[in-house]
N, C-alpha and C. Protein backbone atom coordinates (compact mmCIF):
# COMPACT_ATOMS: atom_id res chain seq x y z
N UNK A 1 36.89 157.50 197.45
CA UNK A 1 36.01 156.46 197.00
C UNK A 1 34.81 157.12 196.34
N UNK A 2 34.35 156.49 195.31
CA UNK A 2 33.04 156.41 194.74
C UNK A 2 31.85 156.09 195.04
N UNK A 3 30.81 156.51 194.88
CA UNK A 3 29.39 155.75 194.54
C UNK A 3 28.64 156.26 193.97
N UNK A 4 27.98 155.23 192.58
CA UNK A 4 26.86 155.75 191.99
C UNK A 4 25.70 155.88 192.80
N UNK A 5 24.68 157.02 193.13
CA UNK A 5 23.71 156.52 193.86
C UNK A 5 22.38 156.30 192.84
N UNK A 6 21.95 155.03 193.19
CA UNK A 6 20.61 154.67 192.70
C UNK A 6 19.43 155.62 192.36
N UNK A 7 18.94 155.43 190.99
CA UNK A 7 17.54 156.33 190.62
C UNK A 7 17.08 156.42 191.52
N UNK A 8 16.62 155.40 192.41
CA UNK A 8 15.25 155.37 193.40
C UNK A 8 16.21 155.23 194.90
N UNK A 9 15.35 155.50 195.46
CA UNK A 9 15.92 155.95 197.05
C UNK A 9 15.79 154.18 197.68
N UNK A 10 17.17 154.05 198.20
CA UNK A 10 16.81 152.54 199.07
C UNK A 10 15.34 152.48 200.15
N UNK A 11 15.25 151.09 200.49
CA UNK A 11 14.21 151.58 201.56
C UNK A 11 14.87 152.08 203.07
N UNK A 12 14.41 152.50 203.26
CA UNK A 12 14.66 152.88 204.93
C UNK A 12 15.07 151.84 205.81
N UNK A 13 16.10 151.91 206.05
CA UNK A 13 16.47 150.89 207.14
C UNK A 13 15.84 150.96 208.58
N UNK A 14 15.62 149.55 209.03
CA UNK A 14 15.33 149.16 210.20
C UNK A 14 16.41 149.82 211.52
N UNK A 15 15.52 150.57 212.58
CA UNK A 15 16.37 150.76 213.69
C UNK A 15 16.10 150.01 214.94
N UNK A 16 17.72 149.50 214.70
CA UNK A 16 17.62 148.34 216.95
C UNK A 16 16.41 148.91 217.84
N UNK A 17 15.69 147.74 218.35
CA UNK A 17 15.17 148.55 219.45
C UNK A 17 15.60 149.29 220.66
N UNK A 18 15.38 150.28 220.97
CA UNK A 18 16.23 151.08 222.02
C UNK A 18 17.11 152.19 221.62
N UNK A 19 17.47 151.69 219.91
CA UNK A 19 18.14 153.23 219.25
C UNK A 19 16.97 154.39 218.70
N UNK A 20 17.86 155.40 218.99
CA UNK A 20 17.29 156.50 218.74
C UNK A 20 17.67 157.08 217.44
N UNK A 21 17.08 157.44 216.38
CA UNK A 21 17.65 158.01 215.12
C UNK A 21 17.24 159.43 215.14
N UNK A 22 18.01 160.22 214.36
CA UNK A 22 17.72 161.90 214.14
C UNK A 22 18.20 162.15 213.22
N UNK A 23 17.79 162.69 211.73
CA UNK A 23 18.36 162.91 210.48
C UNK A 23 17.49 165.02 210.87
N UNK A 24 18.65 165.65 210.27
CA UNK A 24 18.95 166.89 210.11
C UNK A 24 19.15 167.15 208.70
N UNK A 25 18.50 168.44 208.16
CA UNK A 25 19.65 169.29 207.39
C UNK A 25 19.77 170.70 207.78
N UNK A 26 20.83 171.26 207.82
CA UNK A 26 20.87 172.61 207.90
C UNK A 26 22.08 173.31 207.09
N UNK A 27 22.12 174.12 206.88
CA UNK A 27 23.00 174.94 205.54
C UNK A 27 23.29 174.26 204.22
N UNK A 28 22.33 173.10 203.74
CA UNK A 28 22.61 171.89 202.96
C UNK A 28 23.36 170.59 203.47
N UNK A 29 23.63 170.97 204.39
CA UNK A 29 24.37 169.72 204.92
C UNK A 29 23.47 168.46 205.86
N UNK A 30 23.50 167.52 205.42
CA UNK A 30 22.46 166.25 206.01
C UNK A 30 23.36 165.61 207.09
N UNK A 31 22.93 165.28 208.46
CA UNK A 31 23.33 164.23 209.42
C UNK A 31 22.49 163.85 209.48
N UNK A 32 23.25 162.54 210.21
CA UNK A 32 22.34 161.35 210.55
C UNK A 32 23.19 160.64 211.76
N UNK A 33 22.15 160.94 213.19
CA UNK A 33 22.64 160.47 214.12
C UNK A 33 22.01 159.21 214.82
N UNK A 34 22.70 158.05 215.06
CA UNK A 34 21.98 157.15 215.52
C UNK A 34 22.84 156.84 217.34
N UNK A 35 21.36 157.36 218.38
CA UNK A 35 22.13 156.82 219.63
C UNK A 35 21.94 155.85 220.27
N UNK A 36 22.70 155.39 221.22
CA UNK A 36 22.22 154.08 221.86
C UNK A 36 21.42 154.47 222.81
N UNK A 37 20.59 153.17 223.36
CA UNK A 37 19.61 153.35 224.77
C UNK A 37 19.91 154.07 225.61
N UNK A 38 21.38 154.35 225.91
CA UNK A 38 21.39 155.23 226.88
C UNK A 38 21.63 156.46 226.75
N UNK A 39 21.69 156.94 225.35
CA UNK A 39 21.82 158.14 224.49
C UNK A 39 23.45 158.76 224.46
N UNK A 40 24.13 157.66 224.50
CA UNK A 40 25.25 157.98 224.06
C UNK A 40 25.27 157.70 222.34
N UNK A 41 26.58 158.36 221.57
CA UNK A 41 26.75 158.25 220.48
C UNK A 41 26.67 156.87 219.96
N UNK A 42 26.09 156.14 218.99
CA UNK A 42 25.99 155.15 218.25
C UNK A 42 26.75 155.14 216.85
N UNK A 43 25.99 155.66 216.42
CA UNK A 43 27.28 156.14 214.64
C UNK A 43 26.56 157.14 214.23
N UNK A 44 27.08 157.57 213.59
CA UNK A 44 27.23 159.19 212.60
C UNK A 44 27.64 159.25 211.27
N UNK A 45 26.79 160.23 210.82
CA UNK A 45 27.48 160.46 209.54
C UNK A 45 27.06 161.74 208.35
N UNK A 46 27.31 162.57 207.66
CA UNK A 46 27.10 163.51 207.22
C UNK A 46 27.16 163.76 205.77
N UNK A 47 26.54 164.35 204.75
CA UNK A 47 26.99 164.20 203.21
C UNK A 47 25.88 165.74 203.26
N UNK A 48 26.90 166.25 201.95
CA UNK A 48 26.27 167.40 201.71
C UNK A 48 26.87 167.23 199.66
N UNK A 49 25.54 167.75 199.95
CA UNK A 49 24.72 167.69 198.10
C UNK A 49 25.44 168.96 197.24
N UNK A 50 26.15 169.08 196.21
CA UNK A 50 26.67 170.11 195.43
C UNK A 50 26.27 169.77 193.90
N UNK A 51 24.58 169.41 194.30
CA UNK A 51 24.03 169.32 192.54
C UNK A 51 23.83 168.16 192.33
N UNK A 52 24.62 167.76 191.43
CA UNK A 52 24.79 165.87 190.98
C UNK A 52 25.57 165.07 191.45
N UNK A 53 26.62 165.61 192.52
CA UNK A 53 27.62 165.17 193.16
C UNK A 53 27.23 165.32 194.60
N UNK A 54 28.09 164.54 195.69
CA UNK A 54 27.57 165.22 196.74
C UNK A 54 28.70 164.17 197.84
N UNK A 55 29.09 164.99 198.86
CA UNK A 55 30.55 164.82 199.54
C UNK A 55 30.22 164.25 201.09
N UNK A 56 30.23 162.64 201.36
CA UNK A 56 29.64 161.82 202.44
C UNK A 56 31.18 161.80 203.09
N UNK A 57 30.95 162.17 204.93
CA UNK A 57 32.20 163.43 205.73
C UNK A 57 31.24 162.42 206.94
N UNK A 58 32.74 162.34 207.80
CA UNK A 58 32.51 162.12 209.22
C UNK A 58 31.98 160.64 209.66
N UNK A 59 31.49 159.74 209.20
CA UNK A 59 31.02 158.37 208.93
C UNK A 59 31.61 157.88 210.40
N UNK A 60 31.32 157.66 211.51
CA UNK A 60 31.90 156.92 212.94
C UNK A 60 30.87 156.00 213.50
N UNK A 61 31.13 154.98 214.19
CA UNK A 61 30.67 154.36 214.43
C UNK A 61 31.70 153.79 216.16
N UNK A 62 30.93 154.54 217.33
CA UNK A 62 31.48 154.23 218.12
C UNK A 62 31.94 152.72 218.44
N UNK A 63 33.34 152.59 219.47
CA UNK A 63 33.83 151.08 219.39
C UNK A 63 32.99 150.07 220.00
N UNK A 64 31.90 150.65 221.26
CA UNK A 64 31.03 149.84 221.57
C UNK A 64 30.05 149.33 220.74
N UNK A 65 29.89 149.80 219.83
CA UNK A 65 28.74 149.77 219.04
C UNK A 65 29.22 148.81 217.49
N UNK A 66 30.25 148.81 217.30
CA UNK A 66 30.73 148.30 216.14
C UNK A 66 30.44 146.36 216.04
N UNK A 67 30.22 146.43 214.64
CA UNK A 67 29.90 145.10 213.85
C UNK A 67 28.35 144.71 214.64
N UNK A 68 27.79 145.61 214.83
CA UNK A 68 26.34 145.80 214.85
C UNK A 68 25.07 146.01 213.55
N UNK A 69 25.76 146.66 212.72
CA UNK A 69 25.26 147.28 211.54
C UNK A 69 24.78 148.69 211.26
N UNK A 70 25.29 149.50 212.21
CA UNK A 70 24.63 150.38 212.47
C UNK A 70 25.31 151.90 211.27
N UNK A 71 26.88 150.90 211.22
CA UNK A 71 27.51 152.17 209.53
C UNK A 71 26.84 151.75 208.99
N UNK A 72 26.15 150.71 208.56
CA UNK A 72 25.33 150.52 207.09
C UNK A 72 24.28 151.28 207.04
N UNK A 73 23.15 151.30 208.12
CA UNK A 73 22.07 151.62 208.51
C UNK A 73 22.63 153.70 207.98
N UNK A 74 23.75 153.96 208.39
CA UNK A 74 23.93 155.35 208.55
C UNK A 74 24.31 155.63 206.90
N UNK A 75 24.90 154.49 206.60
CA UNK A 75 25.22 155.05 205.06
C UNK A 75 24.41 154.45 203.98
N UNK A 76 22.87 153.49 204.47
CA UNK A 76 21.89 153.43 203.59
C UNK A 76 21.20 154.80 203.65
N UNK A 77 20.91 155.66 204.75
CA UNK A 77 20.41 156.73 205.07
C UNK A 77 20.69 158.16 204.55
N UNK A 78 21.91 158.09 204.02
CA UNK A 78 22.86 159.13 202.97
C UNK A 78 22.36 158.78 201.68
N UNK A 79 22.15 157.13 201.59
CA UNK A 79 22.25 157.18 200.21
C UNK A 79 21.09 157.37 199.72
N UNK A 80 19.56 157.55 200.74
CA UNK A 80 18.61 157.88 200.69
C UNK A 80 18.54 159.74 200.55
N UNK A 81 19.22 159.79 201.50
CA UNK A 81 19.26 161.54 201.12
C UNK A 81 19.77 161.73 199.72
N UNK A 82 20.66 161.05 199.42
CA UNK A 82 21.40 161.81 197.93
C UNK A 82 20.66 161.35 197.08
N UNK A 83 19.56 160.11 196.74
CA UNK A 83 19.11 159.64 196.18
C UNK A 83 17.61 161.36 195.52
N UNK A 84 17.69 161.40 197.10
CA UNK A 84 15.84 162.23 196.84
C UNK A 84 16.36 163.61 196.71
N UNK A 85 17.55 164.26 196.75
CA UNK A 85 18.20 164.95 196.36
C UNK A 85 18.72 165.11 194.57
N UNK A 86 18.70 164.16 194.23
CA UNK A 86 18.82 164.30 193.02
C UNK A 86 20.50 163.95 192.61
N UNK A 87 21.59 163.42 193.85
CA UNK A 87 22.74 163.34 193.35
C UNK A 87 22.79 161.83 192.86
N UNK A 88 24.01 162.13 191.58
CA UNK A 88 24.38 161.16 190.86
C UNK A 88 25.41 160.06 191.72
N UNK A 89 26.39 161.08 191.64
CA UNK A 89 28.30 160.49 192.43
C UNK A 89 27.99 161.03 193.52
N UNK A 90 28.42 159.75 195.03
CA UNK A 90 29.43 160.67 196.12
C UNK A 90 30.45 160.63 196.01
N UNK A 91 30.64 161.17 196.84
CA UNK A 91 32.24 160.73 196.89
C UNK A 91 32.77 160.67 198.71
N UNK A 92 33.62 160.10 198.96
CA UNK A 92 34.02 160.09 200.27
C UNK A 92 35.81 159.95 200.18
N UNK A 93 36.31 160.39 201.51
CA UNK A 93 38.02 159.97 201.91
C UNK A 93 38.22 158.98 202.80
N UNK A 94 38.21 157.76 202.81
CA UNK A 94 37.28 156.80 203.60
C UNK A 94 39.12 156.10 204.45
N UNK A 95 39.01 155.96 205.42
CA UNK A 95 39.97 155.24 206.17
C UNK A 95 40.42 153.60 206.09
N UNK A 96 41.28 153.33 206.28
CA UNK A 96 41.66 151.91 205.75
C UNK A 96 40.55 150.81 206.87
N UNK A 97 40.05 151.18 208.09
CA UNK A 97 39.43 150.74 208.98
C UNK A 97 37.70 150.74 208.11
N UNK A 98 37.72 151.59 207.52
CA UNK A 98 36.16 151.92 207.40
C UNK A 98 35.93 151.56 205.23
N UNK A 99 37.08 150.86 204.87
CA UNK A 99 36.98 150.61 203.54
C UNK A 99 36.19 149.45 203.41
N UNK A 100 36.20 148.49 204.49
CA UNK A 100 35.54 147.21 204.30
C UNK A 100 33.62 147.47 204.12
N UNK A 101 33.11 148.18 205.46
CA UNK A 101 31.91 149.08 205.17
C UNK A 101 31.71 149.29 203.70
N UNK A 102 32.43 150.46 203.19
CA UNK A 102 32.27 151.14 202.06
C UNK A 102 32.05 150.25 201.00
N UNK A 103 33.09 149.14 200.71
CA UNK A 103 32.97 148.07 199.69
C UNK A 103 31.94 147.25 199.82
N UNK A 104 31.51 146.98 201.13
CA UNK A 104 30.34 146.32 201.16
C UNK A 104 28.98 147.20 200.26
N UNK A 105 29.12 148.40 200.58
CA UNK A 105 28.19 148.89 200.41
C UNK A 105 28.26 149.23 198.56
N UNK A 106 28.78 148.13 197.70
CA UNK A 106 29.33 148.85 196.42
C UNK A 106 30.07 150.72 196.05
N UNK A 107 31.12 150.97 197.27
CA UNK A 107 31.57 151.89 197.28
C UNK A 107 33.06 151.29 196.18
N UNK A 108 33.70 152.36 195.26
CA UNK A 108 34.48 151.86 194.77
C UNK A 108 35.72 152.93 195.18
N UNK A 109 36.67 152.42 195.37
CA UNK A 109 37.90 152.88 195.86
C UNK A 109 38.75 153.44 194.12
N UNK A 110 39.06 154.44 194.52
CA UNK A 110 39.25 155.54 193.02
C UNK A 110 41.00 155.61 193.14
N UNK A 111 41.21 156.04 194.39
CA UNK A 111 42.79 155.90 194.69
C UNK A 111 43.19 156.17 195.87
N UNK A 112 44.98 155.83 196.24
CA UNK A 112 44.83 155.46 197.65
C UNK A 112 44.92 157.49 197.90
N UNK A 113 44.79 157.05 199.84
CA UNK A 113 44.73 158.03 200.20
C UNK A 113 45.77 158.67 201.56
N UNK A 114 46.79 159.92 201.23
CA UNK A 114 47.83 159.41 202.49
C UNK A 114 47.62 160.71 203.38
N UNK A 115 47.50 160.51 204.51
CA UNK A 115 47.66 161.98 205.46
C UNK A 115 48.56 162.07 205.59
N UNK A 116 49.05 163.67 205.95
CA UNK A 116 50.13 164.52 206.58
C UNK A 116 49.76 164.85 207.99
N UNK A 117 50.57 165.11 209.01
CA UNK A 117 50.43 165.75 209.94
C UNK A 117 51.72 166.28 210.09
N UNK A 118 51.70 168.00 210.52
CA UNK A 118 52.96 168.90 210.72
C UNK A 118 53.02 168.99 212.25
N UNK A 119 54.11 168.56 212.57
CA UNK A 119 54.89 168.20 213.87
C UNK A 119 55.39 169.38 214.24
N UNK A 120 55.66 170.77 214.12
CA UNK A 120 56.32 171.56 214.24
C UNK A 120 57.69 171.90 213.25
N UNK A 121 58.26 173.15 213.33
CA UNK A 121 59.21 173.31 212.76
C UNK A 121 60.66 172.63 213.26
N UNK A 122 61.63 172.32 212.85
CA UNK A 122 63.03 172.30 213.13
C UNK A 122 63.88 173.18 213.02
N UNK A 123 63.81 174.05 214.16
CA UNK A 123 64.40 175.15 214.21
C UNK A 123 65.97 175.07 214.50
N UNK A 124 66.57 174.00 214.59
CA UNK A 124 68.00 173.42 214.94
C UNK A 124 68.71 173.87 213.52
């Protein structure tokens, strides 16, 4: 999936009372962790900047926590980083669960996407 990100940086989203937010960067890479009151995981999410482009990785949103708003909140917060960063395009590999998010968020779906997983050999 796609997104243009905006000249200007969104505003900062509002956090639940009782969540805890923590935005990082380290080796270029940006998180953004939001926990609940009791400091368990809330949602997550990560994008790292390669210039004018820049690659949004890991996006979760625990099951307790879901249809709260709290992916939006995590992926207005990226789009604030890539914004003041200077990137144009993200890009993401976004899951059939987590496409509805993305489209909300004017993310555009570029093409589909299929995993592999290797089971072992057949040595028969």
């Amino acid at each position: 999936m796609t997104f243009r990100v905006p000249d200007r940086a969104p505003a900062a989203p509002e956090i639940p009372e009782g969540f805890r937010l923590r935005v990082w960067t380290r080796a270029g890479v940006t998180r953004v962790l939001l926990a609940a009151p009791d400091g368990a995981l809330a949602a997550r999410g990560q994008l790292a900047a390669t210039g004018a482009t820049a690659v949004v990785d890991q996006i979760e949103t625990a099951p307790a926590h879901r249809r709260k708003g709290l992916g939006s909140r995590v992926m207005t917060l990226l789009h604030r980083t890539a914004a003041e960063q200077g990137v144009r395009t993200a890009v993401l590999a976004g899951t059939p669960a987590g496409r509805a998010l993305y489209e909300h968020l004017e993310w555009r779906t570029e093409a589909p996407l299929t995993s592999a997983r290797f089971t072992g050999r057949d040595d028969a």
